[in-house]
Protein backbone atom coordinates (compact mmCIF):
# COMPACT_ATOMS: atom_id res chain seq x y z
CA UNK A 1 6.91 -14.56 8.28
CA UNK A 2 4.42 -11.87 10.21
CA UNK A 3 1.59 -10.79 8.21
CA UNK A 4 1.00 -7.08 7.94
CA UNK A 5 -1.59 -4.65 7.67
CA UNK A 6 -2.13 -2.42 4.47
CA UNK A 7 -1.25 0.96 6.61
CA UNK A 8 2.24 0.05 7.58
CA UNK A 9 3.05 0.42 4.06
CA UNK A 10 1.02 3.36 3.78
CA UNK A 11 3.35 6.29 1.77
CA UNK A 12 2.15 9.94 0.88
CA UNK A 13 3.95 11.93 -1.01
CA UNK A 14 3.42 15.69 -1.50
CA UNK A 15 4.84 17.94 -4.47
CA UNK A 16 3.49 21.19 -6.43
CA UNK A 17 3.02 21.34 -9.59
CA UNK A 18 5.86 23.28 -11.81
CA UNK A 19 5.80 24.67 -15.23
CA UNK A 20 8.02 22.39 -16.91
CA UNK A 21 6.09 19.59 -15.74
CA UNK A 22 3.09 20.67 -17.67
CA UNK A 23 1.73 20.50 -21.45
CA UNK A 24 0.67 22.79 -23.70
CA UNK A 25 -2.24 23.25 -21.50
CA UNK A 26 -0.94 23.95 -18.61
CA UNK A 27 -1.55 21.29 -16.67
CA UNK A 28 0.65 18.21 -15.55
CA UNK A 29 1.81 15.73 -17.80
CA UNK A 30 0.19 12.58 -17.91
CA UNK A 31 3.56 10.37 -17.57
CA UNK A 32 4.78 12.72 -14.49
CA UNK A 33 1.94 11.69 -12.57
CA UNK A 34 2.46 8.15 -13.30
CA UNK A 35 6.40 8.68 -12.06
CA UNK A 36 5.27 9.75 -9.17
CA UNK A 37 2.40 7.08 -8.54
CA UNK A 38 4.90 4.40 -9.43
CA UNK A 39 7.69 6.18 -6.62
CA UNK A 40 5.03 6.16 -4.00
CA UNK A 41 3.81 2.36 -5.20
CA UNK A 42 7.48 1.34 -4.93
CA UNK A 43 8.15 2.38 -1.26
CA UNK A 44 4.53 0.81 -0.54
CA UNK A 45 5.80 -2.55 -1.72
CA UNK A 46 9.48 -2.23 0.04
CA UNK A 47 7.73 -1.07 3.89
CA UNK A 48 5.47 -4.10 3.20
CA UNK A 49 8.32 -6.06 2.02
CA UNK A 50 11.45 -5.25 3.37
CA UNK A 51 12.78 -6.30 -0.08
CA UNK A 52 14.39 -4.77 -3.31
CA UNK A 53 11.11 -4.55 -5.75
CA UNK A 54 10.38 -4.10 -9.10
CA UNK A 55 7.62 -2.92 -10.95
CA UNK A 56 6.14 -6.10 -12.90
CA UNK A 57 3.01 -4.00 -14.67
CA UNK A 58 0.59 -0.74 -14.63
CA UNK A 59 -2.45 -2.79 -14.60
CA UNK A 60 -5.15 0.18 -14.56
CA UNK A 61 -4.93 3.97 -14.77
CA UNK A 62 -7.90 6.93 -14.47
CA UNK A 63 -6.81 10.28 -14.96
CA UNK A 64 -10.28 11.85 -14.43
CA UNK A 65 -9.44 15.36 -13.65
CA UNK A 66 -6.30 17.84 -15.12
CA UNK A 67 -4.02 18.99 -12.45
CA UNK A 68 -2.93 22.59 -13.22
CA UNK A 69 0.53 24.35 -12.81
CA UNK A 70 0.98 25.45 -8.91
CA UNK A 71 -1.52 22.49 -7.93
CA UNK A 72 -0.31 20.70 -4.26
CA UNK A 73 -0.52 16.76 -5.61
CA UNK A 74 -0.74 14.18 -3.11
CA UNK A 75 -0.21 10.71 -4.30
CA UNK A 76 -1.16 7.75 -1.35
CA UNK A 77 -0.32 4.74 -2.01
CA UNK A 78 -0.51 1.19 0.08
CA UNK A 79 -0.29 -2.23 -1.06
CA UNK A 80 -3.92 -3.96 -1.60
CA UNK A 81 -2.98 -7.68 -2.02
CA UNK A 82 0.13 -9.71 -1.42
CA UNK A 83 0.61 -13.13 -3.46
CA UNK A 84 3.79 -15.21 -3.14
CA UNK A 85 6.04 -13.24 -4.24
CA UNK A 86 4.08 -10.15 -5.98
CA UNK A 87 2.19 -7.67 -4.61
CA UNK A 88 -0.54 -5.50 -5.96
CA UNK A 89 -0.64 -1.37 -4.93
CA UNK A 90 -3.09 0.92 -5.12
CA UNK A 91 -2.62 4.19 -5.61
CA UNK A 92 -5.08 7.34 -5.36
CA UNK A 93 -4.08 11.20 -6.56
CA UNK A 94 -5.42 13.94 -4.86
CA UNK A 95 -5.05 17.71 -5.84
CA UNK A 96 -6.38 20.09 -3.06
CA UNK A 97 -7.66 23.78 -3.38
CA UNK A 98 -5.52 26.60 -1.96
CA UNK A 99 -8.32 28.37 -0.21
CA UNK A 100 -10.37 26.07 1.40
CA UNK A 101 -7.94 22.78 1.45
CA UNK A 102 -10.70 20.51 -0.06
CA UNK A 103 -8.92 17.88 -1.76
CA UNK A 104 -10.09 16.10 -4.93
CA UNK A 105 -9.39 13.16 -6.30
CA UNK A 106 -7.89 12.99 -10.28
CA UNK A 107 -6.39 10.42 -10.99
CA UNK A 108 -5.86 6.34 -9.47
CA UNK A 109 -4.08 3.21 -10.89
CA UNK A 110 -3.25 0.12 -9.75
CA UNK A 111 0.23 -1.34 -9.85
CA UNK A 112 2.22 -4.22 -9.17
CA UNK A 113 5.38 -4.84 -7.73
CA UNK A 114 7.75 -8.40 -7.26
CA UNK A 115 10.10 -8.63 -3.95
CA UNK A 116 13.57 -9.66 -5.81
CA UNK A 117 16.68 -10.89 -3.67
CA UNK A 118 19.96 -9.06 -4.96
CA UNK A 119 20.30 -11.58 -7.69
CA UNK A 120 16.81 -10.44 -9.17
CA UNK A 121 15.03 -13.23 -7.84
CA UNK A 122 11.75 -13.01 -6.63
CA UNK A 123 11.15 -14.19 -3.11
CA UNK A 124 8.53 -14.74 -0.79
CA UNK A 125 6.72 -11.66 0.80
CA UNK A 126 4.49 -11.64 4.10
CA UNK A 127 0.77 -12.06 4.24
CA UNK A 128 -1.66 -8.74 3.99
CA UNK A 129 -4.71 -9.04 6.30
CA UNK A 130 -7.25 -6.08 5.21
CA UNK A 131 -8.76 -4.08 8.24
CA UNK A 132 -11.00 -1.61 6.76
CA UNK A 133 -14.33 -2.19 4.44
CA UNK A 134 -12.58 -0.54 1.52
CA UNK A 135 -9.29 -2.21 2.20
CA UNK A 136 -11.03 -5.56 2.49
CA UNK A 137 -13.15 -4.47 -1.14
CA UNK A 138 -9.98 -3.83 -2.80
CA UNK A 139 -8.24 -6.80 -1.28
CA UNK A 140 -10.79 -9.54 -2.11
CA UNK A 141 -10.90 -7.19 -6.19
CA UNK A 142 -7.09 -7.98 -6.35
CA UNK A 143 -7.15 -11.98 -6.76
CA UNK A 144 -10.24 -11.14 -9.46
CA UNK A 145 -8.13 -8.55 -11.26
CA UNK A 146 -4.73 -11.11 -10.92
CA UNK A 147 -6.58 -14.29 -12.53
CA UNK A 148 -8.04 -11.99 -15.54
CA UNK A 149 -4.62 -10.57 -15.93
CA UNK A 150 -3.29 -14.45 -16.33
CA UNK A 151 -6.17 -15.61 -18.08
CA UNK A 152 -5.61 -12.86 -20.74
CA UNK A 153 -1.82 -13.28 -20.90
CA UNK A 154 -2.92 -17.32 -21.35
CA UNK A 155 -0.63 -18.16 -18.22
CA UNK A 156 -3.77 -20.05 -16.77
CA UNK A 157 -7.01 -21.77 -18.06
CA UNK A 158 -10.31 -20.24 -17.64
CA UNK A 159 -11.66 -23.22 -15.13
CA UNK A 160 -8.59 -21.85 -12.80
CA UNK A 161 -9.77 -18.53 -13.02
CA UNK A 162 -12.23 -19.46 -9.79
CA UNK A 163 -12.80 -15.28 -8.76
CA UNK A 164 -13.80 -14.71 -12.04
CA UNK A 165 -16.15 -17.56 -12.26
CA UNK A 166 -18.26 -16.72 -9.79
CA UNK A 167 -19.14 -13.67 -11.36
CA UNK A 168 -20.90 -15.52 -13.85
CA UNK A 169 -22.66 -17.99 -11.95
């Protein structure tokens, strides 16, 4: 199986903002934008793939700015880390200004996603070799934030949680 890099399963997706996708406030709802992370996450993790996938967890969300009715929302997505059969996308949400096309980042999450056969069951995925210094940072943060996941779900013991013990030593 050919490794890949993290921009061949690079996906954008572009969309305004309508009112009956907002709250009282005008602005977008919170679950919309997470839709539309997890559509962008899930064609990340088939073009890395080539597989049916499935969304196995949301493991972190920031909303950290409110995107108002009529905003242009970009959500980028690419996959960070592939394991043997999972692999973990990130995902960043941009909102850009109509005058001056400065975009701004809102929101981000992290997600991941298991390559199924048509039966449902997982199967092996290729390789992901990082190429740039923040692909590489979120690559080598994606076994870290996999072992705490496992520890806390007590699917592994803390001495096998090796990323996370070097933190502390």
């Amino acid at each position: 199986m050919t490794s890949k890099n993290p921009k061949e399963s690079l996906t954008i997706l572009t969309d305004m903002v309508l009112p009956g996708e907002t709250n009282a406030l005008n602005n977008l709802f919170g679950g919309e934008i997470l839709a539309r992370m997890d559509r962008a996450s899930s064609i990340s993790a088939q073009r890395h793939s080539r597989r049916i996938v499935v969304t196995a967890s949301v493991n972190h969300v920031a909303f950290t700015k409110a995107v108002p009715v009529g905003s242009v929302v970009t959500v980028e997505s690419k996959v960070s880390r592939a394991f043997r059969s999972s692999m973990e996308i990130f995902v960043d949400v941009w909102i850009e200004d109509r005058e001056s096309q400065e975009r701004t980042k809102v929101n981000e999450g992290i997600y991941t996603f298991v390559a199924v056969d048509r039966t449902g069951t997982p199967v092996k995925v290729p390789e992901l070799v990082p190429e740039t210094k923040l692909e590489i940072e979120r690559f080598e943060g994606a076994l870290r934030r996999k072992q705490l996941s496992l520890l806390l779900a007590n699917k592994i013991e803390p001495k096998e949680a090796t990323e996370l013990r070097k933190l502390f030593i």
